[in-house]
N, C-alpha and C. Protein backbone atom coordinates (compact mmCIF):
# COMPACT_ATOMS: atom_id res chain seq x y z
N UNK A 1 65.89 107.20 101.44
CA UNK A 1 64.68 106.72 100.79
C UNK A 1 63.84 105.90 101.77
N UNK A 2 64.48 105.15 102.24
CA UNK A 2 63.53 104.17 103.41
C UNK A 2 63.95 104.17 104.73
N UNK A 3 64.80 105.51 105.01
CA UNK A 3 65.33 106.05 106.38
C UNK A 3 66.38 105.27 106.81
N UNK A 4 66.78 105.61 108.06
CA UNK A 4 67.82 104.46 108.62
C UNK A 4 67.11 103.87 109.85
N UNK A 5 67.40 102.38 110.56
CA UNK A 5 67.48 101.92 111.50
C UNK A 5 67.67 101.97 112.45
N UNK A 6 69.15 101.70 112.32
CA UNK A 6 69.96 102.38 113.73
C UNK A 6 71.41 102.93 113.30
N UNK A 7 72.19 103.61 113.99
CA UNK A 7 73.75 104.34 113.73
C UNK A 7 74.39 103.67 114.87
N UNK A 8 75.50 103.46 114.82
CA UNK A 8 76.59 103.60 115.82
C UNK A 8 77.63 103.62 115.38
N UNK A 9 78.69 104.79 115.96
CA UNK A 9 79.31 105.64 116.04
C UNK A 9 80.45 105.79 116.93
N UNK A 10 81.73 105.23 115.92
CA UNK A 10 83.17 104.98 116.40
C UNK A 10 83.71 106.20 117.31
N UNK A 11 85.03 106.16 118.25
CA UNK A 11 85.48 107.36 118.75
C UNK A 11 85.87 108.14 117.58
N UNK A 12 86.39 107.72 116.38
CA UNK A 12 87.29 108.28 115.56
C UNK A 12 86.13 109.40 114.46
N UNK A 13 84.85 109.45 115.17
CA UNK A 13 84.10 109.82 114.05
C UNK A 13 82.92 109.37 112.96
N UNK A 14 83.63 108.06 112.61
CA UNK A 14 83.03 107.43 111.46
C UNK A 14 81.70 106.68 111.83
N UNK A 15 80.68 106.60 111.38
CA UNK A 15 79.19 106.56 111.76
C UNK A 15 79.00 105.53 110.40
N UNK A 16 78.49 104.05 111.22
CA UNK A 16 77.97 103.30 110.39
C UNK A 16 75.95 102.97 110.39
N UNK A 17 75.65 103.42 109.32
CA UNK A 17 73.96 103.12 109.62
C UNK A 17 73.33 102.40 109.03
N UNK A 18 72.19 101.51 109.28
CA UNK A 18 71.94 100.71 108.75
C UNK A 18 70.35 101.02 107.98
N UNK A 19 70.00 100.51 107.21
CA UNK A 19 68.79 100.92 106.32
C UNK A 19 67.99 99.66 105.84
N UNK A 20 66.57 99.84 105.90
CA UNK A 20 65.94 99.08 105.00
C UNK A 20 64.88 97.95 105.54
N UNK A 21 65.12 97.95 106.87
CA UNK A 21 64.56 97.10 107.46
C UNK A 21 63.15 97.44 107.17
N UNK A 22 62.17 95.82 107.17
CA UNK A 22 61.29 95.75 106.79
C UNK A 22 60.40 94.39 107.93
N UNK A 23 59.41 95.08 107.80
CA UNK A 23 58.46 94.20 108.84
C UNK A 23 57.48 93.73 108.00
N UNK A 24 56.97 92.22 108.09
CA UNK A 24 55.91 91.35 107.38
C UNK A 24 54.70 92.82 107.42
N UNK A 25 54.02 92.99 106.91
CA UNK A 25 52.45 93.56 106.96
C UNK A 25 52.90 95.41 106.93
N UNK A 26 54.03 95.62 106.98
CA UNK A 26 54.12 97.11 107.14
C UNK A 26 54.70 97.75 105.85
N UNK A 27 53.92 98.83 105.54
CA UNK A 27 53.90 99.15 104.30
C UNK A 27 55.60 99.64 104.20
N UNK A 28 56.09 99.91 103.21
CA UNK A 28 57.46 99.74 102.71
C UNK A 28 57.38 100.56 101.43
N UNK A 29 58.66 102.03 101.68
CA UNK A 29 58.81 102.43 100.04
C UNK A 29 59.13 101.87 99.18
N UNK A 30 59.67 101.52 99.47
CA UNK A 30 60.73 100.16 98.87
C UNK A 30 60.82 98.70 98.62
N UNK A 31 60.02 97.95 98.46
CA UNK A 31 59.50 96.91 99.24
C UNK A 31 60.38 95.58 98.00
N UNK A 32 61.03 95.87 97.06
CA UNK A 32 62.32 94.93 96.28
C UNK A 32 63.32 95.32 96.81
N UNK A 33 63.59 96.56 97.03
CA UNK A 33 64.88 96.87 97.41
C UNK A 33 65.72 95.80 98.93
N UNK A 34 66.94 95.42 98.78
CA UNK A 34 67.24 95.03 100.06
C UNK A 34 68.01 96.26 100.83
N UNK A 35 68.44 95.76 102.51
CA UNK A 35 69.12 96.36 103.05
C UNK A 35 70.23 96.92 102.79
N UNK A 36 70.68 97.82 103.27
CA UNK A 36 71.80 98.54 103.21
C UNK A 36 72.88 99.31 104.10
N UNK A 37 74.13 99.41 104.08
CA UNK A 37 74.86 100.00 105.28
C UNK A 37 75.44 100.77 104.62
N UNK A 38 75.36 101.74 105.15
CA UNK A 38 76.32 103.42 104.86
C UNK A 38 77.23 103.92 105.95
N UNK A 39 78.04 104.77 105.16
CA UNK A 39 79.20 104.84 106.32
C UNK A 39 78.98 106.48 106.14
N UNK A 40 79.26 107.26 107.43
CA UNK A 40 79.61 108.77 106.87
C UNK A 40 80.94 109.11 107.64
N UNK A 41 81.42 110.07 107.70
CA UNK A 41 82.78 110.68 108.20
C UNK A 41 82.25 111.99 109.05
N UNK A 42 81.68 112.07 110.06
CA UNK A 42 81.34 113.13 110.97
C UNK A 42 82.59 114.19 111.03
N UNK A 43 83.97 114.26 111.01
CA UNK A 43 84.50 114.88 111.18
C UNK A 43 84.90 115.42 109.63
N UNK A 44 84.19 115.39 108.63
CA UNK A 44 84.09 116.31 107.30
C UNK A 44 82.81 117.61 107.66
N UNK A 45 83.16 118.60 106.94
CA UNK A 45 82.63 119.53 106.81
C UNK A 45 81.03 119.77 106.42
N UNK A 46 80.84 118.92 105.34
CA UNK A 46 79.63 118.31 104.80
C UNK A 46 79.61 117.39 104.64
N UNK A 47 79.57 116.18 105.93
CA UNK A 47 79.12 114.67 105.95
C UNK A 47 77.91 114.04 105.23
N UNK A 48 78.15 113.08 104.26
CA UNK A 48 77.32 112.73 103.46
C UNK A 48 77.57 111.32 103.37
N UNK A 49 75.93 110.01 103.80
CA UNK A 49 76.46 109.24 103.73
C UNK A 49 76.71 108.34 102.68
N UNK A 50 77.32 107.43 102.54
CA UNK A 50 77.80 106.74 101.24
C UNK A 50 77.57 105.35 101.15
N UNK A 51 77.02 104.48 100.76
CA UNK A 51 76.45 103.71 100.26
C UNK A 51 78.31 102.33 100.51
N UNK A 52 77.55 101.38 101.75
CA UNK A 52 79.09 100.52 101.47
C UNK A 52 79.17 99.18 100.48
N UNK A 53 79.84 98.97 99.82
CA UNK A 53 79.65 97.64 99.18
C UNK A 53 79.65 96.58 99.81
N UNK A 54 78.71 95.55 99.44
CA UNK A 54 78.77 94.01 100.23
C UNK A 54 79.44 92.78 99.94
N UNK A 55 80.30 92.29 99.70
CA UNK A 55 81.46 91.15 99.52
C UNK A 55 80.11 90.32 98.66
N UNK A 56 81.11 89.47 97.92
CA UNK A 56 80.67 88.74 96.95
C UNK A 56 80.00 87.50 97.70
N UNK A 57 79.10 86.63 97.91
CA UNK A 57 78.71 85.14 97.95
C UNK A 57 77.44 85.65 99.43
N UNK A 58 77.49 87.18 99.60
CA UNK A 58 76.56 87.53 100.82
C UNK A 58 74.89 87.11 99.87
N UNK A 59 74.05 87.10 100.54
CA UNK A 59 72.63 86.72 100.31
C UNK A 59 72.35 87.96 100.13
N UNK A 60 72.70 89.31 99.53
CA UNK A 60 72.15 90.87 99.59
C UNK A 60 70.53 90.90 99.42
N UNK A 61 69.64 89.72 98.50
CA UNK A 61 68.32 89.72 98.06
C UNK A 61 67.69 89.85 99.50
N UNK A 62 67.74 89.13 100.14
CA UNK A 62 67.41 88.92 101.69
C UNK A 62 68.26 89.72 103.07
N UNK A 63 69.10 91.01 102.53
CA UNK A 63 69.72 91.20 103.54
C UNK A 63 68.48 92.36 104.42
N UNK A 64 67.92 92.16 105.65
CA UNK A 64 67.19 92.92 106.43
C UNK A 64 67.53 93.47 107.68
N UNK A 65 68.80 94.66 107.30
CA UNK A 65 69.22 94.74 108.94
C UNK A 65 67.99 95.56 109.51
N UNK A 66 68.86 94.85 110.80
CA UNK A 66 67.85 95.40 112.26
C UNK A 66 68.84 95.45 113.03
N UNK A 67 69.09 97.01 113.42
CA UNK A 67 70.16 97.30 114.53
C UNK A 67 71.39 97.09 113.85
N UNK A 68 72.57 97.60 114.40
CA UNK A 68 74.08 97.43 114.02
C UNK A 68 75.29 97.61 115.69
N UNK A 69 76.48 97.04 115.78
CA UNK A 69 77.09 97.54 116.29
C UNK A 69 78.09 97.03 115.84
N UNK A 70 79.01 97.96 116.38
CA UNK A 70 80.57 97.40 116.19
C UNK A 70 81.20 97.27 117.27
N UNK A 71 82.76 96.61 117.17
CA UNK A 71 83.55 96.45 118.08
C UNK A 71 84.92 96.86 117.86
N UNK A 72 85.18 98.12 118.99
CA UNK A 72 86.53 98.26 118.16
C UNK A 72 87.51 98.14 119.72
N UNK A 73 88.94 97.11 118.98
CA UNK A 73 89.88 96.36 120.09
C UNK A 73 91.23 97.35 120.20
């Protein structure tokens, strides 16, 4: 609906993306909606991404990602 941001993308496959970001003055489909992170599984047949839940006491009203990465040890 309001595209993605940015992706990055574990060895194992799994692709986290981020959505929603919003700039002061730039028009917005969405413009109540907050941010969002989806996960997909590249190594499924028909990868589809899925919507992740956000832990309880996060600020979600105000969440505006910009960019993502991970770290894996």
């Amino acid at each position: 609906e309001s595209g993605s941001e940015d992706i990055d993308i574990l060895p194992n496959g799994l692709a986290f993306i981020s959505s929603g970001l919003k700039y002061p003055g730039l028009k917005t489909l969405a413009p109540d909606k907050p941010g969002e992170i989806f996960l997909m599984d590249l190594n499924e047949d028909n990868p589809r991404a899925v919507e992740l839940r956000i832990s309880r006491g996060f600020d979600l009203a105000s969440f505006n990602p910009h960019g993502i990465s991970t770290y894996v040890d």
